[in-house]
C-alpha atoms as a PDB file:
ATOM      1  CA  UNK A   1      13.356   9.906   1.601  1.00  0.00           C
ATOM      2  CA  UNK A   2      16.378  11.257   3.710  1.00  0.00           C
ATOM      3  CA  UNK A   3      16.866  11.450   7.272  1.00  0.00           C
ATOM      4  CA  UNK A   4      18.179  13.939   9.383  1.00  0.00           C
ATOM      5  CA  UNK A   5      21.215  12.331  11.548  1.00  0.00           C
ATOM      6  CA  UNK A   6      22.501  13.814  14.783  1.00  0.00           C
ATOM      7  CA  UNK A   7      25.961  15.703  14.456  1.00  0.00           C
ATOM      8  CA  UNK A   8      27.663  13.096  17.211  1.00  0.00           C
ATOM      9  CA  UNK A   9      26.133  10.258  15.391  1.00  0.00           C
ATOM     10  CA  UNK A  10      27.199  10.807  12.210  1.00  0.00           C
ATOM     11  CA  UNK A  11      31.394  10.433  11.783  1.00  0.00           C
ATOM     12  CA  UNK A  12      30.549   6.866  13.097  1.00  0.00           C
ATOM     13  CA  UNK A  13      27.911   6.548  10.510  1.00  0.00           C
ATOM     14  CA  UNK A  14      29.530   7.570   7.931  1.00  0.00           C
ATOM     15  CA  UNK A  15      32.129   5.146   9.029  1.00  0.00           C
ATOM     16  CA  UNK A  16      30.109   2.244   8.839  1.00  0.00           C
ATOM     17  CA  UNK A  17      28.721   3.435   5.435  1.00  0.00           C
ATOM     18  CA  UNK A  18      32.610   3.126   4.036  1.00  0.00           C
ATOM     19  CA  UNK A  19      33.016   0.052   5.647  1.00  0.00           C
ATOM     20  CA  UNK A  20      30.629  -1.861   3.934  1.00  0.00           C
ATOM     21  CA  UNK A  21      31.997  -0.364   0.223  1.00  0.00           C
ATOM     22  CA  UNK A  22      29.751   2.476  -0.245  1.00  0.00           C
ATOM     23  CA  UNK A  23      31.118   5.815  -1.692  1.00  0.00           C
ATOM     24  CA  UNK A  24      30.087   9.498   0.636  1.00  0.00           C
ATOM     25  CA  UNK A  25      29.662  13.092  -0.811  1.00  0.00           C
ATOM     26  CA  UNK A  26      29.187  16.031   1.614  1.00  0.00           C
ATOM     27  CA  UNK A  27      28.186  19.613   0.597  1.00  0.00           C
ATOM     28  CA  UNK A  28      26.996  22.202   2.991  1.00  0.00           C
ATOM     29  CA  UNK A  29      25.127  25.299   2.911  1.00  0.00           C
ATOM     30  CA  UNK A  30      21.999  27.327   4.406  1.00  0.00           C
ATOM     31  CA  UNK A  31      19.086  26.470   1.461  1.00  0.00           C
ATOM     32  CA  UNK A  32      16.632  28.888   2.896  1.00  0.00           C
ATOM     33  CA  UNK A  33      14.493  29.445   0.129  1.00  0.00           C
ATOM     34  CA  UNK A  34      14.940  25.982  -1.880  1.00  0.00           C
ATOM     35  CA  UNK A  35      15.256  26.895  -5.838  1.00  0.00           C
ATOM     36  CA  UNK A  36      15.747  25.452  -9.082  1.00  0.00           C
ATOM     37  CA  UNK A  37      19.395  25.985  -8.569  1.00  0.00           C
ATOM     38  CA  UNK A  38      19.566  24.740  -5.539  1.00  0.00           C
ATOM     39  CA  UNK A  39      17.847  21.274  -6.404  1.00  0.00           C
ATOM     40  CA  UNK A  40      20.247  20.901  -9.581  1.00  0.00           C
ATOM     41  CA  UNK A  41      23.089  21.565  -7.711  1.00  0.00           C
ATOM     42  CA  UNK A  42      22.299  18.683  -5.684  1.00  0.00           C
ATOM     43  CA  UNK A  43      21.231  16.583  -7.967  1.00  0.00           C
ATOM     44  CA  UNK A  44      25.006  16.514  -9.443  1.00  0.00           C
ATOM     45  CA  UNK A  45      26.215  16.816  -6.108  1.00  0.00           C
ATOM     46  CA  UNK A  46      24.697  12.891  -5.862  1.00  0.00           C
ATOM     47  CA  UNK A  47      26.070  12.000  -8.729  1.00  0.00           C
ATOM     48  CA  UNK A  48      29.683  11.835  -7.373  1.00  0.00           C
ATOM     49  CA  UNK A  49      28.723   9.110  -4.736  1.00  0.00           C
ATOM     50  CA  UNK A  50      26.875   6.175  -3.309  1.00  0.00           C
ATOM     51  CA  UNK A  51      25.220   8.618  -0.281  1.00  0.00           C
ATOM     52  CA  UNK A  52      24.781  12.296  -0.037  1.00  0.00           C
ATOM     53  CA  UNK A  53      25.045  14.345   3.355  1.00  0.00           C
ATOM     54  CA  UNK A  54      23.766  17.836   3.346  1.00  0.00           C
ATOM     55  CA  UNK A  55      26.178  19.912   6.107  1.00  0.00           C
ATOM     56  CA  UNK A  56      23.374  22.459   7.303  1.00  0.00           C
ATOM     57  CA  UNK A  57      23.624  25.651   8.670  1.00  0.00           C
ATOM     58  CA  UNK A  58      21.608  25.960  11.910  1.00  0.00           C
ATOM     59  CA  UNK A  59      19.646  28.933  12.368  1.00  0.00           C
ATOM     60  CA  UNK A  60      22.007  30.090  14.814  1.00  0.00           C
ATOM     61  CA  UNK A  61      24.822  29.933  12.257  1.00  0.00           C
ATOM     62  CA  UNK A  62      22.428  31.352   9.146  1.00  0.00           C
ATOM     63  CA  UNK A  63      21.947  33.982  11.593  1.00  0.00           C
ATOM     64  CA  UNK A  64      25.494  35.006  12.025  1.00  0.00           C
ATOM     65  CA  UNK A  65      26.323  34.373   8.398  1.00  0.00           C
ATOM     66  CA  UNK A  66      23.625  36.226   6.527  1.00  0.00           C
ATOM     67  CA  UNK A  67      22.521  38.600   9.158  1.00  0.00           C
ATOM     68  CA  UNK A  68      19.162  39.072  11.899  1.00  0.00           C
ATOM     69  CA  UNK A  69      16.662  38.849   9.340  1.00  0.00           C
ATOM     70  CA  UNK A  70      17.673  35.121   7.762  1.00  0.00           C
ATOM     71  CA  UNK A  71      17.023  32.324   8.109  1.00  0.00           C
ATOM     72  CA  UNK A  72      13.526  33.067   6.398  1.00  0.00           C
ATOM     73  CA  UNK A  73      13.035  28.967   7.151  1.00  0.00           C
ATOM     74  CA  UNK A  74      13.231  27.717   9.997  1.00  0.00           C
ATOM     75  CA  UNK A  75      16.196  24.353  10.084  1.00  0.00           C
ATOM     76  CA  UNK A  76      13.523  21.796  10.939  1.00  0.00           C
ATOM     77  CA  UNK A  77      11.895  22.860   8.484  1.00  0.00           C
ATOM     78  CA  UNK A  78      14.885  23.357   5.643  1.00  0.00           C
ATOM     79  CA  UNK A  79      15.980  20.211   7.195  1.00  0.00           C
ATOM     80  CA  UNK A  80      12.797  18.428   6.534  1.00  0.00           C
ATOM     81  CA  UNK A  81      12.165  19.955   2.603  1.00  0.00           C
ATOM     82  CA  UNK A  82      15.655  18.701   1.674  1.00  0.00           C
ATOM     83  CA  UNK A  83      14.957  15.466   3.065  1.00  0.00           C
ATOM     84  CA  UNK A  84      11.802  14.836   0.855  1.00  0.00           C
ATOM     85  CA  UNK A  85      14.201  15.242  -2.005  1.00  0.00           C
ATOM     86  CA  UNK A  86      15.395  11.527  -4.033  1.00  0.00           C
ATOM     87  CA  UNK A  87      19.256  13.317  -3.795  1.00  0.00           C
ATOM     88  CA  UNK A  88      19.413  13.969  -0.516  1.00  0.00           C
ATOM     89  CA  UNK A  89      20.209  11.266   2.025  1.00  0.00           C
ATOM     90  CA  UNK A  90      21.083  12.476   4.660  1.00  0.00           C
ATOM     91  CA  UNK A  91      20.995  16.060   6.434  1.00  0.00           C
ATOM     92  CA  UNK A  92      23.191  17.034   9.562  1.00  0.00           C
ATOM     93  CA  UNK A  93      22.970  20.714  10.947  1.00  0.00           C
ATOM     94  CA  UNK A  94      25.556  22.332  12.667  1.00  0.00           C
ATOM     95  CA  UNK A  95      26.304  25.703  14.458  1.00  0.00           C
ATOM     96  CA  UNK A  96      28.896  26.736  12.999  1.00  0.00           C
ATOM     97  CA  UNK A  97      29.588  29.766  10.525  1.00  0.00           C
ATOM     98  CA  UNK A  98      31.972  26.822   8.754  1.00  0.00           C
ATOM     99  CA  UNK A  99      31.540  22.652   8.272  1.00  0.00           C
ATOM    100  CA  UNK A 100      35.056  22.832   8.721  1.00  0.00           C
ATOM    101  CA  UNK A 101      35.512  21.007  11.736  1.00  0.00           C
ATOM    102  CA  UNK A 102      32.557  18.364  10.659  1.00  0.00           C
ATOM    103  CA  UNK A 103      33.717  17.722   7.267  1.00  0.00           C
ATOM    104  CA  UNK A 104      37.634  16.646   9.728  1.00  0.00           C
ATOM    105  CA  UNK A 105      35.100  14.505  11.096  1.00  0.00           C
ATOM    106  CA  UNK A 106      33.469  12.689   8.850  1.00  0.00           C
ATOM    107  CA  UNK A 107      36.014  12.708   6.187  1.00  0.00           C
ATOM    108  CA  UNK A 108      33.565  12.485   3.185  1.00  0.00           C
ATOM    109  CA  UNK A 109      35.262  10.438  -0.253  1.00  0.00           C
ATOM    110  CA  UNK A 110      33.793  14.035  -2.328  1.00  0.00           C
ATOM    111  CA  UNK A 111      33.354  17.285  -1.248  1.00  0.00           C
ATOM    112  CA  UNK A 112      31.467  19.716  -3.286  1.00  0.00           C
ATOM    113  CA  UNK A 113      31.370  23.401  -3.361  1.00  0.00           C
ATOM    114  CA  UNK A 114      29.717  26.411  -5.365  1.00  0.00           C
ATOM    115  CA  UNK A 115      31.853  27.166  -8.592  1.00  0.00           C
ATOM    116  CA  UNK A 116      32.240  30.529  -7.289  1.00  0.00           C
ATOM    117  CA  UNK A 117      35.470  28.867  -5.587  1.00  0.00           C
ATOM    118  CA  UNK A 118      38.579  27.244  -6.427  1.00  0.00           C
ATOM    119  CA  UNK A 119      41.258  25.002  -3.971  1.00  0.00           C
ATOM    120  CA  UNK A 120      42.607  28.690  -3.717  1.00  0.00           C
ATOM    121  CA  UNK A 121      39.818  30.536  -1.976  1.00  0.00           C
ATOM    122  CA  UNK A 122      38.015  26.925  -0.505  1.00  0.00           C
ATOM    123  CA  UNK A 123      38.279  27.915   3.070  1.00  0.00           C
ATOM    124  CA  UNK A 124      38.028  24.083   3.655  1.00  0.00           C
ATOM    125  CA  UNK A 125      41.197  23.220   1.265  1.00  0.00           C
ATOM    126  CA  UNK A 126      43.552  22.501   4.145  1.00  0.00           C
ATOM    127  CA  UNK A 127      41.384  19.966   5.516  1.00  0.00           C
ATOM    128  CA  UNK A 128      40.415  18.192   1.930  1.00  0.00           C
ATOM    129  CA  UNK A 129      44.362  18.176   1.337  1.00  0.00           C
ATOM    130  CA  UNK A 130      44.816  16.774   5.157  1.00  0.00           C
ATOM    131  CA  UNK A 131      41.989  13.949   4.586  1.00  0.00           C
ATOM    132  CA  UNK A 132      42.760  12.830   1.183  1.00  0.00           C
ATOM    133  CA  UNK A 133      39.074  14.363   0.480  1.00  0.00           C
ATOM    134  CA  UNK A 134      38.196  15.162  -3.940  1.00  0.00           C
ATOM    135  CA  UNK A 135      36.588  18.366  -4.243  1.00  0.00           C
ATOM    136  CA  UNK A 136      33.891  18.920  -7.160  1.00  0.00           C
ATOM    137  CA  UNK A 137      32.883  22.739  -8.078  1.00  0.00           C
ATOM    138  CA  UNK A 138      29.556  23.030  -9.524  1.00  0.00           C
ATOM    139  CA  UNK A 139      28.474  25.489 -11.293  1.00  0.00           C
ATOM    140  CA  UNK A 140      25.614  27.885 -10.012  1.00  0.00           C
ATOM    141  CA  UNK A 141      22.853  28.509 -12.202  1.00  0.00           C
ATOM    142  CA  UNK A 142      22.705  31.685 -13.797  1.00  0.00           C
ATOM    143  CA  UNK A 143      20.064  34.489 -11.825  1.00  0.00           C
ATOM    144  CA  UNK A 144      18.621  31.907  -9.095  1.00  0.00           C
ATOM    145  CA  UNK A 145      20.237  32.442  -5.724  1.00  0.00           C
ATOM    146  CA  UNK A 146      17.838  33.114  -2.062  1.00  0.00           C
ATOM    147  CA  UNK A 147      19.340  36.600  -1.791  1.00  0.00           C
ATOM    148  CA  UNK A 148      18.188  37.277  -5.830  1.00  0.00           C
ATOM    149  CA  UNK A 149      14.328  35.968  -4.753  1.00  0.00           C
ATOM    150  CA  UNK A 150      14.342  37.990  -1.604  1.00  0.00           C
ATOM    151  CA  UNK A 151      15.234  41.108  -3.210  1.00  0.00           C
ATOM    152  CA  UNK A 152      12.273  40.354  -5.654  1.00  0.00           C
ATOM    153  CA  UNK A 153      10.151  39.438  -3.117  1.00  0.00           C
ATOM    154  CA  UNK A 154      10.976  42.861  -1.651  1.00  0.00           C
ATOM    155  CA  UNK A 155      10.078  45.215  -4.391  1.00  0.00           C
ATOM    156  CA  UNK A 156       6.648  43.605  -5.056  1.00  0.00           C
END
């Protein structure tokens, strides 16, 4: 089971974890509504490394990204379902709309990302380039996204 680790905890953390040999993959997002698409992306997103650290958007920064009526779950509680997951080993939420200045932080061995983007439109490219970081896109599975299950949700 994962843990949730404080934000000014965790670049010494992850620290220590590299120390002692062990490989670190980051990915970030909001996982409102958990899906099939969600838990297969980070199943792979495991795959690249020894530990896994979920970058979470607080609800103050779902808010701002996806508008007044999201986050549908609240972050303890996204927090909490993404711990219970065998992938997932650590979560760390921040406030921001980007993990930008976290993933300078931390400094993760892989980074993964939606395969919606390339190292052209990564917003966080600079900083993977600056901190030696490998980026792995994963591809999304085809018709699950939140936004697809709310609007379904919505016409029912």
């Amino acid at each position: 089971m994962g843990q949730v680790l404080r934000r000014e905890n965790v670049a010494d953390f992850v620290d220590k974890l590299r120390k002692s040999g062990k490989t670190v993959v980051a990915t970030n997002g909001c996982f409102d509504i958990l899906h099939v698409g969600h838990v297969r992306y980070l199943q792979k997103t495991k795959s690249f490394a020894d530990y896994s650290i979920v970058l979470l958007n607080s609800d103050k920064s779902v808010r701002s990204i996806k508008g007044p009526t999201r986050p549908i779950n609240n972050e303890q509680d996204r927090a909490e379902i993404l711990c219970a997951l065998s992938c997932v080993d650590y979560v760390v939420l921040f406030d921001e709309d980007s993990p930008r200045n976290l993933l300078d932080e931390i400094k993760p061995d892989v980074y993964t990302k939606g395969g919606d983007y390339t190292m052209e439109s990564l917003p966080e490219a600079d900083i993977m380039r600056k901190n030696n970081i490998r980026v792995e896109f994963i591809s999304f599975v085809e018709g699950k996204s939140t936004t697809g299950l709310i609007e379904q949700i919505n016409k029912k």
